[in-house]
C-alpha atoms as a PDB file:
ATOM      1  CA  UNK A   1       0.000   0.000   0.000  1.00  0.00           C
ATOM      2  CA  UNK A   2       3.029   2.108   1.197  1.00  0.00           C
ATOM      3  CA  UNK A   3       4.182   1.982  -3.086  1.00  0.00           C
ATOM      4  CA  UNK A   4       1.313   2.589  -4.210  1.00  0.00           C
ATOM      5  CA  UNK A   5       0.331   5.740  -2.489  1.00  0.00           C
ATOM      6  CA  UNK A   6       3.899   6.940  -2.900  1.00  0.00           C
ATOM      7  CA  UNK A   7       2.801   6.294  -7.019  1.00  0.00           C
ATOM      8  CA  UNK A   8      -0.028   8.082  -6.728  1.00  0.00           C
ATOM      9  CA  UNK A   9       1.669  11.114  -5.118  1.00  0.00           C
ATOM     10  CA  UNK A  10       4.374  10.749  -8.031  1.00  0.00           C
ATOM     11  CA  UNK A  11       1.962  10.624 -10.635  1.00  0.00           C
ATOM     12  CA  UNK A  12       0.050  13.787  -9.366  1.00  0.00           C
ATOM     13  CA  UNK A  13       2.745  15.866  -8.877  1.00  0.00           C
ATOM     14  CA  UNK A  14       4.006  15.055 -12.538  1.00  0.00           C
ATOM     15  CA  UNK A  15       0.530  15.769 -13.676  1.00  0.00           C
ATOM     16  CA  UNK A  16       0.568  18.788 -11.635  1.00  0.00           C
ATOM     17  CA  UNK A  17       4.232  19.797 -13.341  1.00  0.00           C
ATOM     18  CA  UNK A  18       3.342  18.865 -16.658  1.00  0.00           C
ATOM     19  CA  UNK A  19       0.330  21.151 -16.533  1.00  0.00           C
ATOM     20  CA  UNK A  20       2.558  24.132 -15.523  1.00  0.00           C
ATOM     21  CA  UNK A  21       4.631  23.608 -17.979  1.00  0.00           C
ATOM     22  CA  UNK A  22       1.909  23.827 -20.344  1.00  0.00           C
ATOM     23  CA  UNK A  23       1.000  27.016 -19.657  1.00  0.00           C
ATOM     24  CA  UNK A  24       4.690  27.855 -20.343  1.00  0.00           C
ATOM     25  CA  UNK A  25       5.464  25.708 -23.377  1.00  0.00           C
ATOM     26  CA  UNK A  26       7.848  27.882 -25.671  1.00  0.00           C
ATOM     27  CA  UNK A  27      10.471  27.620 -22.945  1.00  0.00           C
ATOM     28  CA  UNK A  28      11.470  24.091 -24.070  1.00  0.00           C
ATOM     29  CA  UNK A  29       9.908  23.503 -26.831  1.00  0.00           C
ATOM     30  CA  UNK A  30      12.195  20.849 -28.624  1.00  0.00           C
ATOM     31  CA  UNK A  31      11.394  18.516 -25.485  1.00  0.00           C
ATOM     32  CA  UNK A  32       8.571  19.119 -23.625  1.00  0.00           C
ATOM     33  CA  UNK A  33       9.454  16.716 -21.030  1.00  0.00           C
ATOM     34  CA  UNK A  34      12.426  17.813 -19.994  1.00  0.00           C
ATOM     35  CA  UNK A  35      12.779  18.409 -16.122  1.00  0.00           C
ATOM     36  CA  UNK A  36      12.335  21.531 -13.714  1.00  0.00           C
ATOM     37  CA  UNK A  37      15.723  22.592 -14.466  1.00  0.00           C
ATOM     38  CA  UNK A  38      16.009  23.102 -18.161  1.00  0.00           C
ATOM     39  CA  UNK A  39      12.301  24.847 -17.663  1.00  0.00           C
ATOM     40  CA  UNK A  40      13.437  27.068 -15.441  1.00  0.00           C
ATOM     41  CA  UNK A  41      17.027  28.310 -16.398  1.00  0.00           C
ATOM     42  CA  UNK A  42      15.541  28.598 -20.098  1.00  0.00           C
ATOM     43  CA  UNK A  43      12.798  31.393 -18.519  1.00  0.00           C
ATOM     44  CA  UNK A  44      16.336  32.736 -16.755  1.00  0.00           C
ATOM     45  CA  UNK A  45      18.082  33.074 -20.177  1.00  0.00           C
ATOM     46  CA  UNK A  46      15.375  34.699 -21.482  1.00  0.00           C
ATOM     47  CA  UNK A  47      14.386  37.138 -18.416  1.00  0.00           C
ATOM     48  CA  UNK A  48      10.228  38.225 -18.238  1.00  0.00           C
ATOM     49  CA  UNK A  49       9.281  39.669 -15.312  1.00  0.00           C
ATOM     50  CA  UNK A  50       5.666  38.135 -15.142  1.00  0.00           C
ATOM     51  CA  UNK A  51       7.252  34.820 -16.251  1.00  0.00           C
ATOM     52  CA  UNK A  52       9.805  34.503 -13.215  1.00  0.00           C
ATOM     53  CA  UNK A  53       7.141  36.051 -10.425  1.00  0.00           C
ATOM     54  CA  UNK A  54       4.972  32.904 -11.396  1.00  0.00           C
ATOM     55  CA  UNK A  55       7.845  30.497 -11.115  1.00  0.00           C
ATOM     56  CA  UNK A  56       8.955  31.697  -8.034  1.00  0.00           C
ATOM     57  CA  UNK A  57       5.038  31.880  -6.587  1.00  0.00           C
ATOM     58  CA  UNK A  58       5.464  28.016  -8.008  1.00  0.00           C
ATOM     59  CA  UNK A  59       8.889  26.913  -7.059  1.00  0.00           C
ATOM     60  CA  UNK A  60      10.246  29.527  -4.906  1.00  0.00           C
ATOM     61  CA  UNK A  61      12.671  32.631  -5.144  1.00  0.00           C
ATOM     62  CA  UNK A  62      15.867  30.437  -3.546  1.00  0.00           C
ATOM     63  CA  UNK A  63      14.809  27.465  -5.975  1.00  0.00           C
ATOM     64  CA  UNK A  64      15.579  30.361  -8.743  1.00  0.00           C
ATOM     65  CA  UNK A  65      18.693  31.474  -7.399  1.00  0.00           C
ATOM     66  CA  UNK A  66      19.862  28.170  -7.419  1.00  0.00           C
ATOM     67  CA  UNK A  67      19.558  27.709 -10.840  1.00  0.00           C
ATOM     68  CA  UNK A  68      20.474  31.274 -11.961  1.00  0.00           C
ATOM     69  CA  UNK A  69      23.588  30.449  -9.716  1.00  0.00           C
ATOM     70  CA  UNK A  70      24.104  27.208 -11.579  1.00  0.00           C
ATOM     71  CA  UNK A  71      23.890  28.906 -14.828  1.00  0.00           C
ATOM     72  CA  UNK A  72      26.630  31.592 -14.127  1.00  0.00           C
ATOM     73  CA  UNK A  73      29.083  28.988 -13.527  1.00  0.00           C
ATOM     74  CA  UNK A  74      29.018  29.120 -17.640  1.00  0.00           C
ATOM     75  CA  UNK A  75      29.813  32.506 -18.314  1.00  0.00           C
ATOM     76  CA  UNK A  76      28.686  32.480 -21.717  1.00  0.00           C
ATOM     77  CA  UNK A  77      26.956  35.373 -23.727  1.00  0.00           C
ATOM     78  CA  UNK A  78      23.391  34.376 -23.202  1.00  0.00           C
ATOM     79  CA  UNK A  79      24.060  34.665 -19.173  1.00  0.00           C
ATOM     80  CA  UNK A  80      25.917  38.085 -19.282  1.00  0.00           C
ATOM     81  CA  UNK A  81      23.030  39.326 -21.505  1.00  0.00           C
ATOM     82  CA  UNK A  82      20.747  38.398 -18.635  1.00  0.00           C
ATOM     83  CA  UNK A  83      22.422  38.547 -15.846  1.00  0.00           C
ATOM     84  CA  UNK A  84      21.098  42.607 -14.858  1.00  0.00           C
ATOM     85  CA  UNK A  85      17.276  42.176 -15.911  1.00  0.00           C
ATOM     86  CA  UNK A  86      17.919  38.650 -13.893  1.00  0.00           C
ATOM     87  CA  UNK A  87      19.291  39.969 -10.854  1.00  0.00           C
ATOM     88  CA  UNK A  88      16.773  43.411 -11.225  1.00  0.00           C
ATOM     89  CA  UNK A  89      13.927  41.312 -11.381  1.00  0.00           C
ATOM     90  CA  UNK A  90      14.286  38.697  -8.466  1.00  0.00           C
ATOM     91  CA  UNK A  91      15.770  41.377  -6.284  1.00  0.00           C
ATOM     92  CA  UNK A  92      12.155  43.400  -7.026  1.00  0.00           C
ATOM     93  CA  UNK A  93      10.453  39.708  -6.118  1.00  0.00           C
ATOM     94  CA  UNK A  94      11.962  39.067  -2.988  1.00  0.00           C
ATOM     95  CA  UNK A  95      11.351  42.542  -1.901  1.00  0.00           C
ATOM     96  CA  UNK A  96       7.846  42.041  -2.966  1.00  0.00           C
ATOM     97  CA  UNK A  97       7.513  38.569  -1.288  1.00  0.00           C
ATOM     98  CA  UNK A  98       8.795  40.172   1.579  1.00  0.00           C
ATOM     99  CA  UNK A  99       6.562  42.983   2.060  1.00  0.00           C
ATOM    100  CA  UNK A 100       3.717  40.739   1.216  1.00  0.00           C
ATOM    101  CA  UNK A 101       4.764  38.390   4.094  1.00  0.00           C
ATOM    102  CA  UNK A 102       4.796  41.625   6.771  1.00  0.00           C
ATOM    103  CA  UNK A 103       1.462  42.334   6.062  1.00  0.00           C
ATOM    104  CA  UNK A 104       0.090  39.290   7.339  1.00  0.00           C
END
């Protein structure tokens, strides 16, 4: 019983990813399976503020400086291109997540 319900918990979180991802789908679009990582350091790359306030409402502001960490250990042109509007915009997310969390 233990497997099972550890399947079904698998299963609906995957669900529950692959329907984000949906939403999101020209981020990987050569391989729409790929995992959380290629997802979300592809929507670094290519820096939107709306884009990167709903993954970090999803997977979190540190979960995005992880991989925006990650992806400077390359210091290639694409991550110099985004490395201000990157660093701009998650600073202005944490200091919104922040103020949001004092007012309750």
């Amino acid at each position: 019983m233990h497997k099972t319900r550890n399947a079904i918990n698998f299963l609906s979180v995957n669900a529950t990813a692959n329907e984000f991802w949906q939403k999101h789908r020209g981020l990987v679009w050569s391989n729409p399976s790929a995992d959380d990582s290629v997802h979300l350091q592809a929507a670094l790359l290519h820096p939107r503020f709306s884009q990167l306030l709903e993954l970090a409402v999803e997977f979190g502001v540190a979960r995005l400086r992880a991989e925006w960490a990650e992806l400077q250990c390359d210091n290639t042109r694409e991550v110099t291109r985004a490395r201000e509007p990157v660093e701009r915009i998650l600073d202005h997310i944490e200091r919104g997540f922040a103020l949001a969390a004092s007012r309750n």
